[in-house]
Protein backbone atom coordinates (compact mmCIF):
# COMPACT_ATOMS: atom_id res chain seq x y z
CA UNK A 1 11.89 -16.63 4.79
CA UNK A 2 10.86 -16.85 8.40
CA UNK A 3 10.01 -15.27 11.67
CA UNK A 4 13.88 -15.62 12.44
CA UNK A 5 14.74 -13.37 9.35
CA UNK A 6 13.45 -10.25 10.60
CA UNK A 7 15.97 -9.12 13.70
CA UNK A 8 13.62 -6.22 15.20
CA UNK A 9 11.22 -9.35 16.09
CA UNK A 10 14.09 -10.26 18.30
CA UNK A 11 13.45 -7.16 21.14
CA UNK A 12 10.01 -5.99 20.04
CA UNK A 13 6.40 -7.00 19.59
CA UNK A 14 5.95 -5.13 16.39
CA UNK A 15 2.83 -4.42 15.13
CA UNK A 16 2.66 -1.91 12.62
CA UNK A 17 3.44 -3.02 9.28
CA UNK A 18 0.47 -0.50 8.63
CA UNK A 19 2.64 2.51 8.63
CA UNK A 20 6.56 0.22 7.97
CA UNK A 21 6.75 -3.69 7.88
CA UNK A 22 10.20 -4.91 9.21
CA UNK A 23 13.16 -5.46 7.49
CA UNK A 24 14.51 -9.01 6.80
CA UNK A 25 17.82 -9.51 6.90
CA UNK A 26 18.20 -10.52 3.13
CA UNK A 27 16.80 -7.27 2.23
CA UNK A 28 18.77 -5.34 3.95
CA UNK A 29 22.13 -6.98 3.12
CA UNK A 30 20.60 -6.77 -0.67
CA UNK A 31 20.46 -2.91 -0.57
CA UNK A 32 24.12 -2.83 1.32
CA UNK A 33 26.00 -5.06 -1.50
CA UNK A 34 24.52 -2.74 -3.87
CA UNK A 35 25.42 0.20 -2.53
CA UNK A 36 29.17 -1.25 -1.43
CA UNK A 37 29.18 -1.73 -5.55
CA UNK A 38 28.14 1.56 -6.32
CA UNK A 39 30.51 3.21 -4.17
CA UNK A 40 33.37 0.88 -4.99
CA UNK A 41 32.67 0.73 -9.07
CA UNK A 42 30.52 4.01 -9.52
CA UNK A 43 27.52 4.92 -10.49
CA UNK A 44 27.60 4.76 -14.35
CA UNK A 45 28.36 3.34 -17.95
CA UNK A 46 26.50 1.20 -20.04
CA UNK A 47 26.49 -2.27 -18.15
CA UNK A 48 25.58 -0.53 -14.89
CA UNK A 49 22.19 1.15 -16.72
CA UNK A 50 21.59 -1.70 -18.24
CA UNK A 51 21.42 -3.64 -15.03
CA UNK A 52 19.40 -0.94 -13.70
CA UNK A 53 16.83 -1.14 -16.31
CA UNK A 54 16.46 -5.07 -15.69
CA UNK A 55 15.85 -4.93 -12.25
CA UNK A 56 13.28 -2.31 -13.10
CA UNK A 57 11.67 -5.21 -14.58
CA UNK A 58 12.13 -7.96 -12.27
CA UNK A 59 10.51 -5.53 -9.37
CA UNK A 60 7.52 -5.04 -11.70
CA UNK A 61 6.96 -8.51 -12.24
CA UNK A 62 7.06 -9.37 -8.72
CA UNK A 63 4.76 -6.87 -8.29
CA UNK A 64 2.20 -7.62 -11.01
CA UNK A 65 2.11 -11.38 -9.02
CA UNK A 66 1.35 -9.53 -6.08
CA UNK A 67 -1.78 -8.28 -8.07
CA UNK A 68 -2.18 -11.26 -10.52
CA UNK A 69 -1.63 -8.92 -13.41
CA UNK A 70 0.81 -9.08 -16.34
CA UNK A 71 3.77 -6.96 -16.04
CA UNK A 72 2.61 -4.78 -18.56
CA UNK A 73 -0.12 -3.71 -16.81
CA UNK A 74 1.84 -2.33 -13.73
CA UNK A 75 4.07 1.00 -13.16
CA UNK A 76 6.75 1.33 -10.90
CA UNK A 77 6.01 4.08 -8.49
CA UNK A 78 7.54 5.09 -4.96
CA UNK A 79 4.16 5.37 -2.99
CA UNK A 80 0.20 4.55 -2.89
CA UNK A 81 0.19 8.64 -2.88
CA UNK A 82 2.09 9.29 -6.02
CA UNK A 83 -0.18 5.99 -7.91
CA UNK A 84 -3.20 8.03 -6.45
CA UNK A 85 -1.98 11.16 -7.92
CA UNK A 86 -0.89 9.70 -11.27
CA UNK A 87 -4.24 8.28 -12.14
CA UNK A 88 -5.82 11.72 -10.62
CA UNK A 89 -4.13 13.74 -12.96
CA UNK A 90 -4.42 11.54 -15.94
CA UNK A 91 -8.54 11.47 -15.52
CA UNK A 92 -8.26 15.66 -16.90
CA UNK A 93 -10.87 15.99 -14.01
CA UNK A 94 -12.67 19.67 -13.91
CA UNK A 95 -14.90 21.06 -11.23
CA UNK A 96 -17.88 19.94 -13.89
CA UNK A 97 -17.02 16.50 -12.24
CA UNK A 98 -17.47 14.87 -9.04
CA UNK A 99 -15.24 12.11 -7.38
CA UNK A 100 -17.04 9.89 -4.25
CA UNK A 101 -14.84 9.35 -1.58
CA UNK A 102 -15.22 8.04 2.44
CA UNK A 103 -15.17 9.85 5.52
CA UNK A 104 -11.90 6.86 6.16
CA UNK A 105 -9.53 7.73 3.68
CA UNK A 106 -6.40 8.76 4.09
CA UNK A 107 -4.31 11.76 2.83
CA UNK A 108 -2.43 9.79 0.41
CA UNK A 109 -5.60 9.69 -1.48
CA UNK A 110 -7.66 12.60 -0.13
CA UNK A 111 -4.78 14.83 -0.88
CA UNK A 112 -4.06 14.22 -4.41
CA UNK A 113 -8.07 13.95 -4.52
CA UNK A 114 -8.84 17.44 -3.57
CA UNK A 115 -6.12 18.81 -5.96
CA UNK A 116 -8.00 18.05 -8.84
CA UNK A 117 -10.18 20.59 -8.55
CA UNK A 118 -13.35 18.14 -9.24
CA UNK A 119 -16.35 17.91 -6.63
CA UNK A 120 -15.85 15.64 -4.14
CA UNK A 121 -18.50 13.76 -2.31
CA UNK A 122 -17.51 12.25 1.03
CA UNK A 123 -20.09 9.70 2.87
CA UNK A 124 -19.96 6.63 4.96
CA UNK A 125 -17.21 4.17 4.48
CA UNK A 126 -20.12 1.87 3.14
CA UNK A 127 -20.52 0.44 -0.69
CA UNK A 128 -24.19 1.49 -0.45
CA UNK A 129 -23.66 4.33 0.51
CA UNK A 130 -21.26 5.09 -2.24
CA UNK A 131 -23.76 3.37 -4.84
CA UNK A 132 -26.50 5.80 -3.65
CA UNK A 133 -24.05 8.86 -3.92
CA UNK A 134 -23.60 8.30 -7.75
CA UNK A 135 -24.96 10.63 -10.13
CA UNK A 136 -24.96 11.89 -13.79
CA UNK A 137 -21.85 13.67 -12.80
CA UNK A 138 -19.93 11.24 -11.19
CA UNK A 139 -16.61 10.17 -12.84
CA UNK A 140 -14.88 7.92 -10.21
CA UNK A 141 -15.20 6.24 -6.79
CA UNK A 142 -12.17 6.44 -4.76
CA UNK A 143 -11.06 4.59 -1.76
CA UNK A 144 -9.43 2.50 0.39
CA UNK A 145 -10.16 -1.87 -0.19
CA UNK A 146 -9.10 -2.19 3.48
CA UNK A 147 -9.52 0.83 5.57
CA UNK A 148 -6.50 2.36 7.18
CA UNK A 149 -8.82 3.27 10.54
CA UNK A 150 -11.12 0.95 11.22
CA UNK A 151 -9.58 -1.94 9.11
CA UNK A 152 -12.78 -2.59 7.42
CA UNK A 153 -12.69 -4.60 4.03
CA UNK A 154 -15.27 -2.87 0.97
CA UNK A 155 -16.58 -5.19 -1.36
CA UNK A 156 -15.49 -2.85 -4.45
CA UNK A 157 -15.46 -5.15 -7.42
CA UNK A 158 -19.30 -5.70 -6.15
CA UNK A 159 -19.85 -1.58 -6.20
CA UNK A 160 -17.67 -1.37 -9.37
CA UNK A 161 -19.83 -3.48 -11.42
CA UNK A 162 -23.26 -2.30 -9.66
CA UNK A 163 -22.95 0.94 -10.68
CA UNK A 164 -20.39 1.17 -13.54
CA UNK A 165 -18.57 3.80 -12.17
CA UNK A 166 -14.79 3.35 -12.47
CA UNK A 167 -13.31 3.00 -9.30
CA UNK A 168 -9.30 3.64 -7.78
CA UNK A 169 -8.23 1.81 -5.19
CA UNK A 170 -5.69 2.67 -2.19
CA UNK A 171 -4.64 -0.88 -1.75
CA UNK A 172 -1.44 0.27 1.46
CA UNK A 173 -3.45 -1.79 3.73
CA UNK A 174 -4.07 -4.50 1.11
CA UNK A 175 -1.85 -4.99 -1.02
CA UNK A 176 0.66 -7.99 0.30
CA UNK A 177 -1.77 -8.03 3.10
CA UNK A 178 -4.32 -9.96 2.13
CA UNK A 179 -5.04 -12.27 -1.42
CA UNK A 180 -5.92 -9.44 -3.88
CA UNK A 181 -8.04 -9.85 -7.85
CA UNK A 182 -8.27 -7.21 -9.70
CA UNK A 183 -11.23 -8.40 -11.50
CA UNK A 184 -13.42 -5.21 -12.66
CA UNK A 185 -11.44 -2.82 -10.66
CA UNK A 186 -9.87 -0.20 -12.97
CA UNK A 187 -6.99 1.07 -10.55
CA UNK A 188 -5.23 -0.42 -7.77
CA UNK A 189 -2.09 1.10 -5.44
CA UNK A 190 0.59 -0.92 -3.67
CA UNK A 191 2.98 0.35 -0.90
CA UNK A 192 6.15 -1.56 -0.80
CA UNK A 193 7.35 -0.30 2.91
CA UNK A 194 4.71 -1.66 4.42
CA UNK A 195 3.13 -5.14 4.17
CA UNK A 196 6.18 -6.01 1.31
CA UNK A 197 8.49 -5.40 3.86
CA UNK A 198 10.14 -3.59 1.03
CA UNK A 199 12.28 -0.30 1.10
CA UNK A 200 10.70 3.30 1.61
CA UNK A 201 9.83 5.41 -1.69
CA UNK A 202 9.00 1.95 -3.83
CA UNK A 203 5.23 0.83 -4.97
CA UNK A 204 3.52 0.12 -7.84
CA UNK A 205 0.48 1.08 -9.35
CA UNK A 206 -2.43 -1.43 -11.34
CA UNK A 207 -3.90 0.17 -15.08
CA UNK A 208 -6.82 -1.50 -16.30
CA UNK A 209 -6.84 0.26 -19.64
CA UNK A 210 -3.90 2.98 -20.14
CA UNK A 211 -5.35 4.84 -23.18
CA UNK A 212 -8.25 5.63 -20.11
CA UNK A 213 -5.62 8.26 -18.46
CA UNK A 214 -2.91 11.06 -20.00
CA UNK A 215 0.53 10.95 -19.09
CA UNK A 216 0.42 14.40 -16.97
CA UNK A 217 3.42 14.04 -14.89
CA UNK A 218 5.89 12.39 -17.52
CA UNK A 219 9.43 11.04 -16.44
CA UNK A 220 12.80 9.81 -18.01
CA UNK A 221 11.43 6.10 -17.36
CA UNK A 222 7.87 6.64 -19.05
CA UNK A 223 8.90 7.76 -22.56
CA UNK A 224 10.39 5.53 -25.71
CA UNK A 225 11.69 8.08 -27.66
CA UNK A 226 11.48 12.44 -27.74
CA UNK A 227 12.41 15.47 -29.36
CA UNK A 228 14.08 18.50 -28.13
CA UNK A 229 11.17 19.76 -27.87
CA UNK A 230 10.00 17.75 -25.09
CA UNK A 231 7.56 16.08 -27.18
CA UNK A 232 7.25 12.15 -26.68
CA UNK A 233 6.21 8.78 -27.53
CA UNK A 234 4.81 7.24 -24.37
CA UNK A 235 5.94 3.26 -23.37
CA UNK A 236 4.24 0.73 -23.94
CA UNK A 237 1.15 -0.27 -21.32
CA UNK A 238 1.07 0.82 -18.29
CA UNK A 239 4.53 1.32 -18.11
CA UNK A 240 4.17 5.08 -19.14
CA UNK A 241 3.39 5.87 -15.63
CA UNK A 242 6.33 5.15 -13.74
CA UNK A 243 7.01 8.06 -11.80
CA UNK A 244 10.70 8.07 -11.97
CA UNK A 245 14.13 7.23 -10.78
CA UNK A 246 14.27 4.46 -7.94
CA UNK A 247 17.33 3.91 -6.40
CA UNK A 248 18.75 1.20 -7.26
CA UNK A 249 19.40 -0.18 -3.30
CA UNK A 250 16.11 0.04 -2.97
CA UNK A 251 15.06 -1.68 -6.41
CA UNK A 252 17.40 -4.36 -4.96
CA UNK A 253 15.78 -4.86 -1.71
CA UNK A 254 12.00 -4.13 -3.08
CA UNK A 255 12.53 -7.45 -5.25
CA UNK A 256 14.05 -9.53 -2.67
CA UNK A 257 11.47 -8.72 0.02
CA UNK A 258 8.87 -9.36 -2.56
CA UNK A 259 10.37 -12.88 -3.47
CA UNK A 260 11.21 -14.02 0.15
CA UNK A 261 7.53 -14.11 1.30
CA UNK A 262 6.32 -17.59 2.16
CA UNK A 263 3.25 -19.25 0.07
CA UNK A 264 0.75 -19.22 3.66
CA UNK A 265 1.28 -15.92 3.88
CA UNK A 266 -1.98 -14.90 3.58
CA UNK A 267 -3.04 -17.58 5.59
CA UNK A 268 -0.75 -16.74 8.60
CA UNK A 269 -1.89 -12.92 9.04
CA UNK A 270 -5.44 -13.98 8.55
CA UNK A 271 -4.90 -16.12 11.58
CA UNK A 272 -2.94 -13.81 13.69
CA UNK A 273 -5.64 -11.03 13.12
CA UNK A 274 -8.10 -13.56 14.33
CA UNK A 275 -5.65 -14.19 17.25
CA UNK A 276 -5.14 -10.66 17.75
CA UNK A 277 -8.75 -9.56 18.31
CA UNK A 278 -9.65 -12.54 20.48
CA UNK A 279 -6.97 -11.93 23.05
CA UNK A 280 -8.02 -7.70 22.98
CA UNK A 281 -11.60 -8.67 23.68
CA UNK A 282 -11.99 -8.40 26.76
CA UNK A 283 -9.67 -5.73 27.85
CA UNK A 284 -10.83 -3.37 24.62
CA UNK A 285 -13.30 -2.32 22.51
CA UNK A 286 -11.93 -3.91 19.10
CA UNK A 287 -13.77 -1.82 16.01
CA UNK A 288 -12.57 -4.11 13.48
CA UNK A 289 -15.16 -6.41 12.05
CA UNK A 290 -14.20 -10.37 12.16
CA UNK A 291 -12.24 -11.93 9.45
CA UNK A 292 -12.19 -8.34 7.15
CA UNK A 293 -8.34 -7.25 7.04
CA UNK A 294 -4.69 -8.00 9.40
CA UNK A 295 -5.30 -4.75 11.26
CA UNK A 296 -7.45 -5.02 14.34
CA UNK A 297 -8.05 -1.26 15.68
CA UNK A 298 -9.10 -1.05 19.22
CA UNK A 299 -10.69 2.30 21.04
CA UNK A 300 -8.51 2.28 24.74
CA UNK A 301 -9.61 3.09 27.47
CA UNK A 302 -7.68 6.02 28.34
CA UNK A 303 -5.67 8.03 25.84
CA UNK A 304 -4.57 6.45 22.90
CA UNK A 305 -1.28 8.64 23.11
CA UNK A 306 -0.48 7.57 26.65
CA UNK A 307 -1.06 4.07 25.57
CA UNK A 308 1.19 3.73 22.58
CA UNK A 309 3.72 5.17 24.57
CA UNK A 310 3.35 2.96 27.19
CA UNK A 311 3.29 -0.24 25.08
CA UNK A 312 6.41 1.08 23.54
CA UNK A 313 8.52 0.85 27.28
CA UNK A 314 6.86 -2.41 27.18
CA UNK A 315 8.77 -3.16 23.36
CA UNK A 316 5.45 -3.17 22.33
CA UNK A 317 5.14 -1.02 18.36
CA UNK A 318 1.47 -0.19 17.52
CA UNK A 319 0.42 2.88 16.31
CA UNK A 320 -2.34 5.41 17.52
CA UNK A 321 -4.50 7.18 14.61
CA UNK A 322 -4.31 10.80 14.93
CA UNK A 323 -8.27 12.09 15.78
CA UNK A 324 -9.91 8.96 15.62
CA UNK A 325 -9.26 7.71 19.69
CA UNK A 326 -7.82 4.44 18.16
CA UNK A 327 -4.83 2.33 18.18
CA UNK A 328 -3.69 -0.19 15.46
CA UNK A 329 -2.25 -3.39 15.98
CA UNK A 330 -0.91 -4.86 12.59
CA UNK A 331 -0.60 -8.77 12.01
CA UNK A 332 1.67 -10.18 9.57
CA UNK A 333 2.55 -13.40 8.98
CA UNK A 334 5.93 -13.10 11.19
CA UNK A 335 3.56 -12.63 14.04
CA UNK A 336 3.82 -14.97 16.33
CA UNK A 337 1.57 -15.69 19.76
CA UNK A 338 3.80 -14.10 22.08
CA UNK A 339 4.01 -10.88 20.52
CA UNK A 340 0.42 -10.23 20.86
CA UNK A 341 0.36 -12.16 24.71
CA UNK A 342 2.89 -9.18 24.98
CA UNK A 343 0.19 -6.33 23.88
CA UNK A 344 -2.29 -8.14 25.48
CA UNK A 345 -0.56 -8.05 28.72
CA UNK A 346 0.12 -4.25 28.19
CA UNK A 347 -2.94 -3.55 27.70
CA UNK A 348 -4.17 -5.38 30.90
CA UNK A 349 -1.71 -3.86 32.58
């Protein structure tokens, strides 16, 4: 795949894979054949279930490369938000329990956080200060690896092992953004809109252990066998937290996006980031730290509001993050010079 593959790169500088990468054009005519079958042949009988059930697996394999996992230690899920939640739930958290969290996290986490009724301790987006936070009561750490505001990277295998506190990562701004190990980490969350490039409403979700968490929010996909009752035999792995039906357009174009991506991908963003800030420099105030992530966040000099919207006349996409005064430019590896000359230019302008 290639720069050419994506069409929207054709009018616009678009930088915010952070919130939806683009669309290639092989993953959009995947979902569109599937969906000319469906309508055409229907959406049932054995064969067509079948088929359904072994895409299922291809998108979880492509996904478990993504984290350099076996497949059996990855669920299918349709968001970072719903991963969050699953693992959440399955922790049987009470108020006796706290959770540490950052003052950078977003709602997809924070949300499903706050729901489970345990303590949580917010502090600065910083490992030692999360280290220092930990106390007798303290059942999980819970963040973001790369941080959807200021695009700061956290060392959290380091924290995981220094203070042996299990810890659940919001990988959206990680995962297919930058190289990723699970190593000691115990839970990990990947968005497929975003750096994938996949379809809305797809993601998976990384188990270290699965006997660690209950199945709280069970679905058709997570069970082997039940009664009438409703009682159940869970799957096998980690595979007893998918959260569901995925449509199967969207299973189709979540596997192709993940196959298409070039082997320098990695490489590529890293560079365009670096690209990125240097050319912001001197017209901004660029928050991100060198070298940590492929979002560079930037505090304007007027109103962050006004500027996205003027950036967008310009065909210009970047994103402005509600109450923090910043904007976010996101680099993938379809980035090219000229797109950020273009936002560099606005900006000047």
């Amino acid at each position: 795949m290639t720069r050419d593959d994506f069409p929207v790169l054709e009018r616009f500088a678009y930088l915010n894979a952070g919130t939806n990468g683009p669309l290639a054009r092989a993953t959009a005519e995947a979902m569109r054949a599937q969906e000319e079958r469906d309508l055409i042949e229907g959406r049932s009988s054995k064969v067509y279930f079948e088929a359904m059930l072994a895409l299922r697996e291809e998108a979880r394999h492509e996904v478990a490369l993504v984290f350099g996992v076996d497949d059996a230690a990855v669920a299918l899920v349709d968001s970072t938000t719903r991963g969050c939640a699953v693992v959440l739930a399955g922790l049987g958290l009470t108020g006796e329990d706290e959770v540490i969290s950052t003052d950078q996290e977003h709602f997809g986490l924070t949300g499903p956080l706050y729901a489970t009724g345990a303590r949580v301790v917010i502090v600065e987006a910083d490992e030692e200060a999360m280290a220092a936070a930990v106390t007798p009561r303290t059942k999980l750490i819970a963040t973001s690896q790369v941080l959807w505001t200021t695009g700061r990277r956290l060392e959290l295998e380091r924290l995981r092992e220094d203070t042996g506190i299990p810890v659940l990562v919001d990988g959206a701004q990680s995962a297919g953004a930058i190289p990723v190990e699970m190593g000691s980490l115990d839970f990990y969350t990947l968005s497929g809109q975003k750096w994938s490039c996949g379809p809305e409403s797809t993601g998976g979700l990384y188990v270290a252990d699965p006997e660690r968490l209950r199945v709280k929010a069970p679905s058709y996909m997570s069970q082997d066998s039940y009664e009438p009752t409703g009682a159940f035999v869970p799957r096998e792995g980690t595979k007893r937290f998918d959260s569901g039906w995925i449509p199967v357009p969207s299973l189709q174009g979540m596997v192709t996006a993940l196959r298409n991506h070039p082997g320098d991908r990695y490489e590529r963003a890293a560079a365009m980031a670096a690209r990125c800030r240097e050319l912001l420099e001197p017209h901004v105030e660029v928050v991100t730290p060198p070298g940590h992530s492929t979002l560079v966040s930037f505090r304007p000099n007027g109103d962050p509001i006004e500027l996205v919207a003027s950036l967008q006349d310009r065909g210009v996409i970047v994103r402005e993050l509600p109450g923090r005064d910043l904007v976010r430019a996101s680099c993938g590896w379809w980035t090219n010079d000229d797109d950020l000359q273009r936002l560099a230019d606005g900006l000047a302008a």
